[in-house]
PDB file of N, CA and C in Angstrom:
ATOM      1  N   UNK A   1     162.647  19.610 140.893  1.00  0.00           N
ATOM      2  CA  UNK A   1     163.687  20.198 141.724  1.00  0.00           C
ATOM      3  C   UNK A   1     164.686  19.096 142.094  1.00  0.00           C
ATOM      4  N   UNK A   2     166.006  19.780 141.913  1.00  0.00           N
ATOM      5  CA  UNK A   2     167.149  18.577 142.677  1.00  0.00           C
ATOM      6  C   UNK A   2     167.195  18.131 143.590  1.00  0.00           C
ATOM      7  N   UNK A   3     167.958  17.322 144.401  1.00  0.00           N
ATOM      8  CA  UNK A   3     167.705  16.461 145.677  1.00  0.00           C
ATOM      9  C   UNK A   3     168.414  17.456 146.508  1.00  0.00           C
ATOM     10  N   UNK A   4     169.252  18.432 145.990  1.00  0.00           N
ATOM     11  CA  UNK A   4     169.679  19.842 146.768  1.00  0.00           C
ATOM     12  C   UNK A   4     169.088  20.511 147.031  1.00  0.00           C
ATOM     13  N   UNK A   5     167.931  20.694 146.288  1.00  0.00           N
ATOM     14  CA  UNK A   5     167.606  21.962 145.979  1.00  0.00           C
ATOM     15  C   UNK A   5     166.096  21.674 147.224  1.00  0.00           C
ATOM     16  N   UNK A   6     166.204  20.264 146.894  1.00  0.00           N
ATOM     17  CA  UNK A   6     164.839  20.104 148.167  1.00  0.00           C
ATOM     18  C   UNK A   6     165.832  20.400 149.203  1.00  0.00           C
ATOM     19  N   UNK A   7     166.889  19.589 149.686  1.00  0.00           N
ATOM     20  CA  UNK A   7     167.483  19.990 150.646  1.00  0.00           C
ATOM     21  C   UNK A   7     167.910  21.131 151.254  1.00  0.00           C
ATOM     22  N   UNK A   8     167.931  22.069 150.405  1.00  0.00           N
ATOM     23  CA  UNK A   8     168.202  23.702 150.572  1.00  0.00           C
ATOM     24  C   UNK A   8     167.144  23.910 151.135  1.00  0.00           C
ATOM     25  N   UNK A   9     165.559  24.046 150.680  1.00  0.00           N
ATOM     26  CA  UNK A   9     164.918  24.146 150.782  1.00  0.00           C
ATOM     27  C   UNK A   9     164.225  24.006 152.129  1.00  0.00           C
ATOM     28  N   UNK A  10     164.465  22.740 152.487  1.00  0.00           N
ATOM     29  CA  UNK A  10     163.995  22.290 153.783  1.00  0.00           C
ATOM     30  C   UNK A  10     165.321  23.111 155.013  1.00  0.00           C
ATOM     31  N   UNK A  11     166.559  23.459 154.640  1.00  0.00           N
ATOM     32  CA  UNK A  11     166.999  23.978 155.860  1.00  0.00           C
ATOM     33  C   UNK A  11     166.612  25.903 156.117  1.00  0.00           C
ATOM     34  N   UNK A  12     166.359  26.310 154.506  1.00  0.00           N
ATOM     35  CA  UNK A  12     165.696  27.357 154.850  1.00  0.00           C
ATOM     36  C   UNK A  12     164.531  27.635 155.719  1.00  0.00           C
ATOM     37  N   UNK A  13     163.450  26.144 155.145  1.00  0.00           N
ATOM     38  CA  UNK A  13     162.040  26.471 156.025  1.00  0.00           C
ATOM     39  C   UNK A  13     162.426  26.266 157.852  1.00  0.00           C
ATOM     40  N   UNK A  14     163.508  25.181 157.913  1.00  0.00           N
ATOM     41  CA  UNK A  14     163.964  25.263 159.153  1.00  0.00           C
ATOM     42  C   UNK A  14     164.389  26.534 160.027  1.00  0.00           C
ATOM     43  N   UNK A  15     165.604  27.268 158.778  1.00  0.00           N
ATOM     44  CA  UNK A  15     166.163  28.345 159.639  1.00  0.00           C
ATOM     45  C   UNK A  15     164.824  29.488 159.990  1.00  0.00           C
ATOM     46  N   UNK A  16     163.852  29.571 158.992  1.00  0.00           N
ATOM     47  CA  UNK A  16     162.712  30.124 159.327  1.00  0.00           C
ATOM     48  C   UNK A  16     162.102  29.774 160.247  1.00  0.00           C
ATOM     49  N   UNK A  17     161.215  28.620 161.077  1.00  0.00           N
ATOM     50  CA  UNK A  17     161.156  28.554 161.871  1.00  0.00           C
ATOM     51  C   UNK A  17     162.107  28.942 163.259  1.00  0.00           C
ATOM     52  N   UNK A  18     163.130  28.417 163.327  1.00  0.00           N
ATOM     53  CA  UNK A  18     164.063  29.025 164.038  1.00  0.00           C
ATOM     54  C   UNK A  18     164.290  30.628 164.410  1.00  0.00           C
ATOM     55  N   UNK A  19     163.890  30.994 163.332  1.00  0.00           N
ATOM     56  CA  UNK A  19     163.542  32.547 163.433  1.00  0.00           C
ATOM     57  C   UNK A  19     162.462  32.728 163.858  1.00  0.00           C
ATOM     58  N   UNK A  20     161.264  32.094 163.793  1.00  0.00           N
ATOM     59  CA  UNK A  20     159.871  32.506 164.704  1.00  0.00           C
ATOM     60  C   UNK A  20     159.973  32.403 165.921  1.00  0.00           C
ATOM     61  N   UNK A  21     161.106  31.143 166.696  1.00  0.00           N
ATOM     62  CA  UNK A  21     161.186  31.033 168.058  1.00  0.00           C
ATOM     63  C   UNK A  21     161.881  32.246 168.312  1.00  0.00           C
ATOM     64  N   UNK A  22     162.822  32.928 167.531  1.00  0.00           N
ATOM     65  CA  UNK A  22     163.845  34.012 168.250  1.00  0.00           C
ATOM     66  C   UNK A  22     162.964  34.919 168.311  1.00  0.00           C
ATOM     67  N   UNK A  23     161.732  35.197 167.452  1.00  0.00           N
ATOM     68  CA  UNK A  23     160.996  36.300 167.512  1.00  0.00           C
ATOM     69  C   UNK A  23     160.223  35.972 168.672  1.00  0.00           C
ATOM     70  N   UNK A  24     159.893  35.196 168.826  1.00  0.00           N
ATOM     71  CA  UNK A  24     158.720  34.816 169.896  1.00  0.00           C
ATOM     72  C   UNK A  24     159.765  34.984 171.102  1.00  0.00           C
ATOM     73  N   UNK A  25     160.951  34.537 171.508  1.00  0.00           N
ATOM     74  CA  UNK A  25     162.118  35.086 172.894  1.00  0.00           C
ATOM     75  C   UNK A  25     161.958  36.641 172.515  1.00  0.00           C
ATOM     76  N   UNK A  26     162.284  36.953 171.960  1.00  0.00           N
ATOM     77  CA  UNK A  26     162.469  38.737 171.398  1.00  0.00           C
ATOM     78  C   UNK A  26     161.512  39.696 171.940  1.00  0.00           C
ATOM     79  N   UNK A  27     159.958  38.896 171.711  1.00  0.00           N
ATOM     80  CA  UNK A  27     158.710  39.363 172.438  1.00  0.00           C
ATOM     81  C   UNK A  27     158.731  39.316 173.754  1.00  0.00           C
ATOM     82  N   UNK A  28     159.041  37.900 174.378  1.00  0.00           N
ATOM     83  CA  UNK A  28     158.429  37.517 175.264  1.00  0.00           C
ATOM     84  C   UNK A  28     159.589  37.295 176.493  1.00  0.00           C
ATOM     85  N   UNK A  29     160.795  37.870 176.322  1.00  0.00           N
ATOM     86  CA  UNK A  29     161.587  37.536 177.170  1.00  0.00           C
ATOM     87  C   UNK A  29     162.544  39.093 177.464  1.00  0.00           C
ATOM     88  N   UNK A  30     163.312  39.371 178.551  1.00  0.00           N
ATOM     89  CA  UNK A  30     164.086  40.145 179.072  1.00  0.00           C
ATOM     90  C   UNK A  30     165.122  40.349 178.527  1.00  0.00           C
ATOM     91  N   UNK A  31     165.408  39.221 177.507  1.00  0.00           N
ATOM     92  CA  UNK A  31     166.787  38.964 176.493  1.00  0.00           C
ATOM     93  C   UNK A  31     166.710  39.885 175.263  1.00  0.00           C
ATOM     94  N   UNK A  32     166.335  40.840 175.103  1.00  0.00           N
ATOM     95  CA  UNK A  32     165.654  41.522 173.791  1.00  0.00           C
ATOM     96  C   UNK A  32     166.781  41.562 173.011  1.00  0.00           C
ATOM     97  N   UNK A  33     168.386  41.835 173.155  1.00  0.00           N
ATOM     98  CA  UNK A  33     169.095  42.032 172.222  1.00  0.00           C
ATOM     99  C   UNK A  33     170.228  41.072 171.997  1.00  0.00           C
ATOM    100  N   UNK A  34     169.793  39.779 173.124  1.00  0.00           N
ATOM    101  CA  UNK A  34     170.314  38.543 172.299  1.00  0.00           C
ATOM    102  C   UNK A  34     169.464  38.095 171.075  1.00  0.00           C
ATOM    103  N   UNK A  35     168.197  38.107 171.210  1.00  0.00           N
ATOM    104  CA  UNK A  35     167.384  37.392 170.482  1.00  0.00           C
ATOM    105  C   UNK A  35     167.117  38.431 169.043  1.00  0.00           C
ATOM    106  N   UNK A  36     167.358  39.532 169.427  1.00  0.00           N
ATOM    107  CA  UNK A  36     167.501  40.399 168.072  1.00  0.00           C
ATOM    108  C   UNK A  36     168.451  40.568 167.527  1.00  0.00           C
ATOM    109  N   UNK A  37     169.676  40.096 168.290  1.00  0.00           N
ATOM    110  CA  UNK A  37     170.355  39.332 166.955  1.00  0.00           C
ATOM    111  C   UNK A  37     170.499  38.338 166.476  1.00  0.00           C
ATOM    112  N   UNK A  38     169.890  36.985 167.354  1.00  0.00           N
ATOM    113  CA  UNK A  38     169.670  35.814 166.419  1.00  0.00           C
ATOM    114  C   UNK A  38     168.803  36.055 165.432  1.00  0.00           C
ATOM    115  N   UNK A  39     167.950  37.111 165.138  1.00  0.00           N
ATOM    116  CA  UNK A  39     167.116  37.360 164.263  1.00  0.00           C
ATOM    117  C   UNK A  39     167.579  38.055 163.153  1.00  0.00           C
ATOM    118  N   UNK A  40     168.625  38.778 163.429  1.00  0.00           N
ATOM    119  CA  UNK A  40     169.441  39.602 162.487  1.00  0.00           C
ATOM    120  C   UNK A  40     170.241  38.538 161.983  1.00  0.00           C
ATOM    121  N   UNK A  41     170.991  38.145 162.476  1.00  0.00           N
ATOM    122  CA  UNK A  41     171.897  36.976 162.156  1.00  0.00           C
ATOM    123  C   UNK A  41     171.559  35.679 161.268  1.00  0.00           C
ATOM    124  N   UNK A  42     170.313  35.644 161.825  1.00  0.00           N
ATOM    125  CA  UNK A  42     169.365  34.279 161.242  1.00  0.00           C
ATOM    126  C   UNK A  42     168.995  35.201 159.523  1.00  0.00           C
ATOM    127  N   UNK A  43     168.844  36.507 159.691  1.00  0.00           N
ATOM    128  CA  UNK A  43     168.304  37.035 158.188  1.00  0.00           C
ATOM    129  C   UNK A  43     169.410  37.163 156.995  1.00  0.00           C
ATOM    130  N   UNK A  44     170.919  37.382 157.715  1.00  0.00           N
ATOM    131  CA  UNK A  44     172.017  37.110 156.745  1.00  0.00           C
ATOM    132  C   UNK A  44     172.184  36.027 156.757  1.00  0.00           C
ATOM    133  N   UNK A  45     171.721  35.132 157.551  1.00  0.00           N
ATOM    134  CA  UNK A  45     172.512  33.228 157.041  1.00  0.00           C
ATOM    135  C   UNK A  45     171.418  32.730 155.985  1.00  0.00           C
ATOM    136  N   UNK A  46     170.045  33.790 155.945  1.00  0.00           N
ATOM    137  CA  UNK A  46     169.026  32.783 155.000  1.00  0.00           C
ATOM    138  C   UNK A  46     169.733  33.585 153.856  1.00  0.00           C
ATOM    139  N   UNK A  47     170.202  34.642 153.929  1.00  0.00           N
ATOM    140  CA  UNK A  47     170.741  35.338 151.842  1.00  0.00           C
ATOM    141  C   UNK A  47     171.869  34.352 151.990  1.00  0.00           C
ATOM    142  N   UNK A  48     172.784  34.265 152.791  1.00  0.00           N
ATOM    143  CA  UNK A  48     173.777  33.549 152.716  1.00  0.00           C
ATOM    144  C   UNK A  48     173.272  31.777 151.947  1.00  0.00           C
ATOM    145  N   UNK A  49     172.297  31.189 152.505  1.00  0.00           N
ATOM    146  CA  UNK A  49     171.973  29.653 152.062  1.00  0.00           C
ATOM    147  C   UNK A  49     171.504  30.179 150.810  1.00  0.00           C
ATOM    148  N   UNK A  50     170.625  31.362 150.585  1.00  0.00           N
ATOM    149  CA  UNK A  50     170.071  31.548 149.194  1.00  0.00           C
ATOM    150  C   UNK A  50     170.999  31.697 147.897  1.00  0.00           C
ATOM    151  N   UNK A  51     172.347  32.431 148.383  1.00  0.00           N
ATOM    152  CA  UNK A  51     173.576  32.857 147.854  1.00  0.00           C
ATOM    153  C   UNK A  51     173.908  31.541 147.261  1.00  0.00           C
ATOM    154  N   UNK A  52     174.432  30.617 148.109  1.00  0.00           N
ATOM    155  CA  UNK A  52     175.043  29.724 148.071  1.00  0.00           C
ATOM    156  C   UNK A  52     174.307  28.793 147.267  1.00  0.00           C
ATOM    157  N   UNK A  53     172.690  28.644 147.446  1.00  0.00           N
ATOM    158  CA  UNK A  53     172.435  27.448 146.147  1.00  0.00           C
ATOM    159  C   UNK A  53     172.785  27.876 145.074  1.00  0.00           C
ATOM    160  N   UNK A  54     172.086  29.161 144.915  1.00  0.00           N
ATOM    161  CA  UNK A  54     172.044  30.103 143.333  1.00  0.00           C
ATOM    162  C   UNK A  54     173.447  29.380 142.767  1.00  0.00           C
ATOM    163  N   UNK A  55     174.316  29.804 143.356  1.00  0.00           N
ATOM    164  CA  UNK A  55     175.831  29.658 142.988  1.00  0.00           C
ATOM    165  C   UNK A  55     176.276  28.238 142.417  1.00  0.00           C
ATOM    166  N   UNK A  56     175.830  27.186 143.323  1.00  0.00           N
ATOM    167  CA  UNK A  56     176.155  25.827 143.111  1.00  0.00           C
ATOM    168  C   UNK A  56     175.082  25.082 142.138  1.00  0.00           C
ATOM    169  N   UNK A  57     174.132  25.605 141.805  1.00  0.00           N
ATOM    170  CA  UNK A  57     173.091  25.723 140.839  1.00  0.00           C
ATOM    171  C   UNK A  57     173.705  26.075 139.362  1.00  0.00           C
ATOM    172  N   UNK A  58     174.392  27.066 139.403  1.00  0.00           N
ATOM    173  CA  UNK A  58     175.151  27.801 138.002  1.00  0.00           C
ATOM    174  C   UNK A  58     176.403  27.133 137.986  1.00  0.00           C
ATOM    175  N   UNK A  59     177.264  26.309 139.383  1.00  0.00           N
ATOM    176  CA  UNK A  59     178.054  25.594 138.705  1.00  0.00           C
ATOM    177  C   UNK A  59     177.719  24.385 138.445  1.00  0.00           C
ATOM    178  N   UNK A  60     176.708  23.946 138.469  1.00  0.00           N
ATOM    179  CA  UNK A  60     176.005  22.418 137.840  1.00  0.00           C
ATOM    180  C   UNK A  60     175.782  22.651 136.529  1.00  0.00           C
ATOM    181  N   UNK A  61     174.998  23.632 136.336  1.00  0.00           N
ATOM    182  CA  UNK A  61     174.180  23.879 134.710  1.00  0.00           C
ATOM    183  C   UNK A  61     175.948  24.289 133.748  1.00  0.00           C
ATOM    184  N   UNK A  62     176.727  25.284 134.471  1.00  0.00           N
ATOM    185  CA  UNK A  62     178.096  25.273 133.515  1.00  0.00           C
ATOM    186  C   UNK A  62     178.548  23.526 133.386  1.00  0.00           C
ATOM    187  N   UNK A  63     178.980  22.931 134.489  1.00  0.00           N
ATOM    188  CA  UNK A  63     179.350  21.861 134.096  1.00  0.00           C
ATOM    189  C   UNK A  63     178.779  20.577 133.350  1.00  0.00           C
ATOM    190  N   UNK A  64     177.692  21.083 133.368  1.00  0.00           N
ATOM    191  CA  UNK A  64     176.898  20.175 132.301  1.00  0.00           C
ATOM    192  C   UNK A  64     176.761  20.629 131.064  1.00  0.00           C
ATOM    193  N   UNK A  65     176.998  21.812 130.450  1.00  0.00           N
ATOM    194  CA  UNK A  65     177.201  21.816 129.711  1.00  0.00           C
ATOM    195  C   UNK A  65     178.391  22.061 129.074  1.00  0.00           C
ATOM    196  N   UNK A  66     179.912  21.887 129.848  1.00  0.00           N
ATOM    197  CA  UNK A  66     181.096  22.193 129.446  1.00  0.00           C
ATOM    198  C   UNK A  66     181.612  23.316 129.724  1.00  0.00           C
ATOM    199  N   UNK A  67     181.212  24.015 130.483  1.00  0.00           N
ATOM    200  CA  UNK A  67     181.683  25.560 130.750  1.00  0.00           C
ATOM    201  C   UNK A  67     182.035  25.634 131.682  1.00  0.00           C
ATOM    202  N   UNK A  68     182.920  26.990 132.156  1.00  0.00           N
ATOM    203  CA  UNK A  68     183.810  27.219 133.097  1.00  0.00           C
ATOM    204  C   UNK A  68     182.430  28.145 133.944  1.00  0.00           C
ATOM    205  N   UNK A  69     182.826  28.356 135.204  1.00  0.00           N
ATOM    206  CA  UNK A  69     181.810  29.061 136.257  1.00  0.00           C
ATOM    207  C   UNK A  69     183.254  29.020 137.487  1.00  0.00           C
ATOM    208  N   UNK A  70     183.252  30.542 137.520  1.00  0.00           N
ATOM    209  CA  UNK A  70     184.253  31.482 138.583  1.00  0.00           C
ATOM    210  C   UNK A  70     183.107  32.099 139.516  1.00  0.00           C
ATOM    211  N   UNK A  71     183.382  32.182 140.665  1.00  0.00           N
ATOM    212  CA  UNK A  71     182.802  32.587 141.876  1.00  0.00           C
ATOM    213  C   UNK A  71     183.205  33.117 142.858  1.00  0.00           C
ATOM    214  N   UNK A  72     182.783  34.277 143.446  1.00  0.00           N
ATOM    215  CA  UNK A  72     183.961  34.633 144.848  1.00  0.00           C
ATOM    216  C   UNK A  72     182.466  34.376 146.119  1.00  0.00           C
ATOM    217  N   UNK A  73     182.712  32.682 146.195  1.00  0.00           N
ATOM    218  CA  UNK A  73     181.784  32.545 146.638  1.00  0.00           C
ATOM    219  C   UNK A  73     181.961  32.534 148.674  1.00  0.00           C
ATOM    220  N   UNK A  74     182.875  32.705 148.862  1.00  0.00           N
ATOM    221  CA  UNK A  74     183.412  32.711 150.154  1.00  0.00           C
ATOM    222  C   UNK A  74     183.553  34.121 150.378  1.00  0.00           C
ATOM    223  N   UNK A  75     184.182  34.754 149.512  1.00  0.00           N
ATOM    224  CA  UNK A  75     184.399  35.991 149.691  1.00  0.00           C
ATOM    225  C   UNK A  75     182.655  37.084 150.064  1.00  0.00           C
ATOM    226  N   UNK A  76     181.570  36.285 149.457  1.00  0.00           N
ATOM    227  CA  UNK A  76     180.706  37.527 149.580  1.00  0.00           C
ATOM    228  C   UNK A  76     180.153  36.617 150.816  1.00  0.00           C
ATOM    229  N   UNK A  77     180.082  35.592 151.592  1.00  0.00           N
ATOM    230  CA  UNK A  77     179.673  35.096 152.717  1.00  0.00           C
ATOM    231  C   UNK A  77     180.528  36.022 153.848  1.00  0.00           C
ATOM    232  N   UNK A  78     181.713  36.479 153.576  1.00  0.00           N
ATOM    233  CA  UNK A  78     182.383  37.021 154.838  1.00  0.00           C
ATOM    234  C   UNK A  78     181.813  38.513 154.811  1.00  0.00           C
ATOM    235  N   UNK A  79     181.454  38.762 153.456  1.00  0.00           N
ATOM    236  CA  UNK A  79     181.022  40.221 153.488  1.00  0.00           C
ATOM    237  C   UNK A  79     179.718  40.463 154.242  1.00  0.00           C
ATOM    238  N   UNK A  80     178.617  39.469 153.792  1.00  0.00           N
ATOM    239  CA  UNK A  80     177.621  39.276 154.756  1.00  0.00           C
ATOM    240  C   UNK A  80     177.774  39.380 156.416  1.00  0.00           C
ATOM    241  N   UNK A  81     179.109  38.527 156.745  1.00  0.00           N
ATOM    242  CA  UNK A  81     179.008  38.087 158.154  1.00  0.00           C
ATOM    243  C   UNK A  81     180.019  39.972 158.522  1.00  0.00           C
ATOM    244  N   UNK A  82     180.787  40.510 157.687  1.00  0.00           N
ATOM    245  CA  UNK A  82     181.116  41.956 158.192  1.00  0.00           C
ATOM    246  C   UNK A  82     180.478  42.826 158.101  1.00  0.00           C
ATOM    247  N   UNK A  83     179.463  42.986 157.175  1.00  0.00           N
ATOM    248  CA  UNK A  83     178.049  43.151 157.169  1.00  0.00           C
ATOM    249  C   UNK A  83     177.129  43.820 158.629  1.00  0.00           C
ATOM    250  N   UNK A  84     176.969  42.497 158.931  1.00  0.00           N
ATOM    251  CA  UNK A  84     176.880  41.974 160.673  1.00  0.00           C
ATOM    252  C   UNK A  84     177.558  42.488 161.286  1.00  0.00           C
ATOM    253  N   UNK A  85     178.874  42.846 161.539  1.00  0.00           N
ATOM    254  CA  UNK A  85     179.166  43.226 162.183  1.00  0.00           C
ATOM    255  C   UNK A  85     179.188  44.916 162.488  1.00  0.00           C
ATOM    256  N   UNK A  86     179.044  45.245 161.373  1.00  0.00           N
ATOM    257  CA  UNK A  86     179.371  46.657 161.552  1.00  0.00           C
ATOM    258  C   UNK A  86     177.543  47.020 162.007  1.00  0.00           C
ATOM    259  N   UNK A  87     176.610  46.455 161.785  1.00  0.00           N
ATOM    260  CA  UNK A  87     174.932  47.010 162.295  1.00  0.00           C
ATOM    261  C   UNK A  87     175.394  46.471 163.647  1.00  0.00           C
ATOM    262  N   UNK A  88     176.220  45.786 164.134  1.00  0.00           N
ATOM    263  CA  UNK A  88     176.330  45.581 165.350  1.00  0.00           C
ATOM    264  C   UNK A  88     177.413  46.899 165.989  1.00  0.00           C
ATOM    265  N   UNK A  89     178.174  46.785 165.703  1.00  0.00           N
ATOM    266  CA  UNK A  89     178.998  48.181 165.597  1.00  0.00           C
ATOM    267  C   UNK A  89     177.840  49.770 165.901  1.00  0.00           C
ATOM    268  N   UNK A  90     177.479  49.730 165.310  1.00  0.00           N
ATOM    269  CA  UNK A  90     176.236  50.875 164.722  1.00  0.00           C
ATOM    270  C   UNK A  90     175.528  51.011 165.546  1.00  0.00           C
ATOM    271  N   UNK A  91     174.822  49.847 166.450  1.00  0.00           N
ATOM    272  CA  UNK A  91     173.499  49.489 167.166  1.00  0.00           C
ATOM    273  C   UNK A  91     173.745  48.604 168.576  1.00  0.00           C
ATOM    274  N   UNK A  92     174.978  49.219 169.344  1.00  0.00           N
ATOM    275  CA  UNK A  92     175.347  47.788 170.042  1.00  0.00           C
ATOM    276  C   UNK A  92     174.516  47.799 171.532  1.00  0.00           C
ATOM    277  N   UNK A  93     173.249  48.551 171.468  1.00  0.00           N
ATOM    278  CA  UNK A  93     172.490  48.542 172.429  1.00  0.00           C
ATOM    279  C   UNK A  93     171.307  47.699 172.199  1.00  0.00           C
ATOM    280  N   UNK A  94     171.234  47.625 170.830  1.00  0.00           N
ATOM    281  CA  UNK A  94     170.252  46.789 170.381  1.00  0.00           C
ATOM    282  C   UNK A  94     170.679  45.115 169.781  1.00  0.00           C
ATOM    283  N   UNK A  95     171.822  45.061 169.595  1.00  0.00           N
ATOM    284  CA  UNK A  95     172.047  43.498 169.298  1.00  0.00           C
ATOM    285  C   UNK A  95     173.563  43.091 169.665  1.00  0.00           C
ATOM    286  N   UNK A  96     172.859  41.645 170.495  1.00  0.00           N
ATOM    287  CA  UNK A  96     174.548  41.309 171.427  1.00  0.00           C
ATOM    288  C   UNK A  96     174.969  40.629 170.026  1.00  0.00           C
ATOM    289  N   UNK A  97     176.434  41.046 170.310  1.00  0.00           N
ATOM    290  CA  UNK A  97     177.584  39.775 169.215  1.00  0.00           C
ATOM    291  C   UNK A  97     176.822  38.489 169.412  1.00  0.00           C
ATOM    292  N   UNK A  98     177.244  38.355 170.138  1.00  0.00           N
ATOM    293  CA  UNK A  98     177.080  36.659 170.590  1.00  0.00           C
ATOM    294  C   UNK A  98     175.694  36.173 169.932  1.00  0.00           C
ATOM    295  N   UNK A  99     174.714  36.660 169.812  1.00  0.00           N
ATOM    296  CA  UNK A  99     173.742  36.767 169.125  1.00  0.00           C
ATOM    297  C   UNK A  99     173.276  36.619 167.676  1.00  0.00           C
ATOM    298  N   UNK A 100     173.967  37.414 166.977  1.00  0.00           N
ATOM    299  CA  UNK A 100     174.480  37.574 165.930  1.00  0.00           C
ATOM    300  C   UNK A 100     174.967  36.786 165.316  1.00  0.00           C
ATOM    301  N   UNK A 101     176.251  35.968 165.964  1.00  0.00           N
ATOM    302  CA  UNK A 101     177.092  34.803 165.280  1.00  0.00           C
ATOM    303  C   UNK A 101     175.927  33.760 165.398  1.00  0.00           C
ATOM    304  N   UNK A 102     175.337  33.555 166.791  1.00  0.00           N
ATOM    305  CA  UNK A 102     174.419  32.284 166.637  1.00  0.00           C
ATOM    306  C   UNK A 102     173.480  32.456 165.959  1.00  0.00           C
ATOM    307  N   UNK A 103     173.181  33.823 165.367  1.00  0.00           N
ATOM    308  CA  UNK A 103     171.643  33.928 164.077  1.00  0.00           C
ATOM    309  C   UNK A 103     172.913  33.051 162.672  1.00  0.00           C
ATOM    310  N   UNK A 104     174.157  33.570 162.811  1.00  0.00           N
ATOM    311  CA  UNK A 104     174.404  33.386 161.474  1.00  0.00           C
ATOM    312  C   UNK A 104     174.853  32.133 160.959  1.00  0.00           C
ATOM    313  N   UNK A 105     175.173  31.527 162.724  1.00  0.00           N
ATOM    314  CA  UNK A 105     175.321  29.650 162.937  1.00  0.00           C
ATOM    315  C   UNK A 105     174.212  28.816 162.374  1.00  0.00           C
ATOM    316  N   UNK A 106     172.779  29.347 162.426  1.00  0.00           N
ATOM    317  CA  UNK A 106     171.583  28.799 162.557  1.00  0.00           C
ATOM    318  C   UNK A 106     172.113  27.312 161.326  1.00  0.00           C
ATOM    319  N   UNK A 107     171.812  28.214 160.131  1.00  0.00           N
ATOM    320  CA  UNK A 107     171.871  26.637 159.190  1.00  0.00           C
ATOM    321  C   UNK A 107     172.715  25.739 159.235  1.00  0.00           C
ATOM    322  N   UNK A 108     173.776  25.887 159.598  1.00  0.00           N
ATOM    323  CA  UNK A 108     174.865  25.488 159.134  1.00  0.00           C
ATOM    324  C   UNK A 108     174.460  23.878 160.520  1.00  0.00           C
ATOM    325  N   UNK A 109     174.285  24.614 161.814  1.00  0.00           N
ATOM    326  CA  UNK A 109     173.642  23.671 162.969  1.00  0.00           C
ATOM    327  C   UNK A 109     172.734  22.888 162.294  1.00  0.00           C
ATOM    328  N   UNK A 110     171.673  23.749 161.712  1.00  0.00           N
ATOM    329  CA  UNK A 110     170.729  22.572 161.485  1.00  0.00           C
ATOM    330  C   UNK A 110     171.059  21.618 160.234  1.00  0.00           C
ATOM    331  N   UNK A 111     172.150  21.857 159.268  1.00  0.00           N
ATOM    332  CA  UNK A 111     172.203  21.207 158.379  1.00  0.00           C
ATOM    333  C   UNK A 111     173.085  19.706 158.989  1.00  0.00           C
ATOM    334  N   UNK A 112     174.418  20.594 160.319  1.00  0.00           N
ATOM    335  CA  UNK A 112     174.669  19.389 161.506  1.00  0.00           C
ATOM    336  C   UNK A 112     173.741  18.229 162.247  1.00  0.00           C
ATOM    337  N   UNK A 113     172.581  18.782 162.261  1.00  0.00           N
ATOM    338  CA  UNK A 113     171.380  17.750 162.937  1.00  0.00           C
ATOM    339  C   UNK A 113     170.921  16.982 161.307  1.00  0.00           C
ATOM    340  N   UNK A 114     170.946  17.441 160.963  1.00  0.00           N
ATOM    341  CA  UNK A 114     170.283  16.780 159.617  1.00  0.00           C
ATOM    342  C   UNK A 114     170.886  15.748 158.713  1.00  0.00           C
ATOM    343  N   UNK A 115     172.439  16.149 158.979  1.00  0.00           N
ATOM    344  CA  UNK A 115     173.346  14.849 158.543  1.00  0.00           C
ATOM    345  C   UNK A 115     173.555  13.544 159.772  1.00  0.00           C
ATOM    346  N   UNK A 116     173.618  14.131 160.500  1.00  0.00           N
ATOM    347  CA  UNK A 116     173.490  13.022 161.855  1.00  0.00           C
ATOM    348  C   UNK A 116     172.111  12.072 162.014  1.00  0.00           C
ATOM    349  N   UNK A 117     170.590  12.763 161.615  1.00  0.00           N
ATOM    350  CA  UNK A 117     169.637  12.002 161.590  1.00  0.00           C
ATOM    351  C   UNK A 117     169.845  11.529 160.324  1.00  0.00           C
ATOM    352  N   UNK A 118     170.368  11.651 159.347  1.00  0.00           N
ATOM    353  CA  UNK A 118     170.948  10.972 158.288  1.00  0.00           C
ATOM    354  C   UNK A 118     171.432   9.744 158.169  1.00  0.00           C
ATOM    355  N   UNK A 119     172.380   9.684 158.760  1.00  0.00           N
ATOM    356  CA  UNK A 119     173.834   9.014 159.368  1.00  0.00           C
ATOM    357  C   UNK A 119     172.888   7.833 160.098  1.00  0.00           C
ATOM    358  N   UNK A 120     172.176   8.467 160.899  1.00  0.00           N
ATOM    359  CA  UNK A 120     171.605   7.003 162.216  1.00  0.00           C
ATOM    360  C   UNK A 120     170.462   6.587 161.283  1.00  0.00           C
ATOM    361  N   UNK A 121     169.869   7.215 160.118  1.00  0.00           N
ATOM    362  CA  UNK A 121     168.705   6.096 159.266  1.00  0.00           C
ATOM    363  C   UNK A 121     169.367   5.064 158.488  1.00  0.00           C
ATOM    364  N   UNK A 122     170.907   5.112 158.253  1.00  0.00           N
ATOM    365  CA  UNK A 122     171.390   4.045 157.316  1.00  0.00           C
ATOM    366  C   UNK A 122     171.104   3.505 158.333  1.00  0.00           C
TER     367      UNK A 122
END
């Protein structure tokens, strides 16, 4: 496996965990429809990281071997995140916005902590 692909890897198992704590607030707290949508949110940002290797995966293997690779790779991340919005739309007794965006923040944060403990091991 690539040094991405571990790296992908490890922020998925992260955002997963991250998702056991929202489940465990979800259970165990008064907050039920913040935390059900960090859980919702957290489940489109893991297709979203999954999306996104697949993608950068197929433009490695094209460019190694000389080939062109087109993508509307931004375009289906917003569809995901409108996606989101409209089960929020649909369900807005059951999952706050605010919720939602921070399920769909999850990796992107932890991939922020991860370049910073990066940064301070040089």
């Amino acid at each position: 496996m690539t040094d991405y692909g571990v790296e992908i890897r490890r922020i998925a198992q992260w955002t997963m965990y991250a998702m056991a704590l929202y489940a465990l607030g979800w259970g165990f707290t008064p907050y039920t429809p913040v935390f059900a949508g960090l859980l919702l949110g957290g489940a489109f940002s893991l297709y979203n990281v999954w999306s996104m290797y697949q993608k950068i995966r197929k433009l490695g293997e094209a460019a190694a071997s000389g080939g062109r690779f087109m993508t509307l790779g931004t375009l289906s991340r917003l569809a995901v995140g409108a996606l989101a919005a409209v089960v929020i739309i649909q369900f807005p007794d059951e999952f706050h916005p605010a919720g939602v965006v921070g399920g769909l923040m999850t990796p992107y944060v932890l991939i922020f902590f991860r370049s910073l403990l990066e940064v301070r091991r040089l």
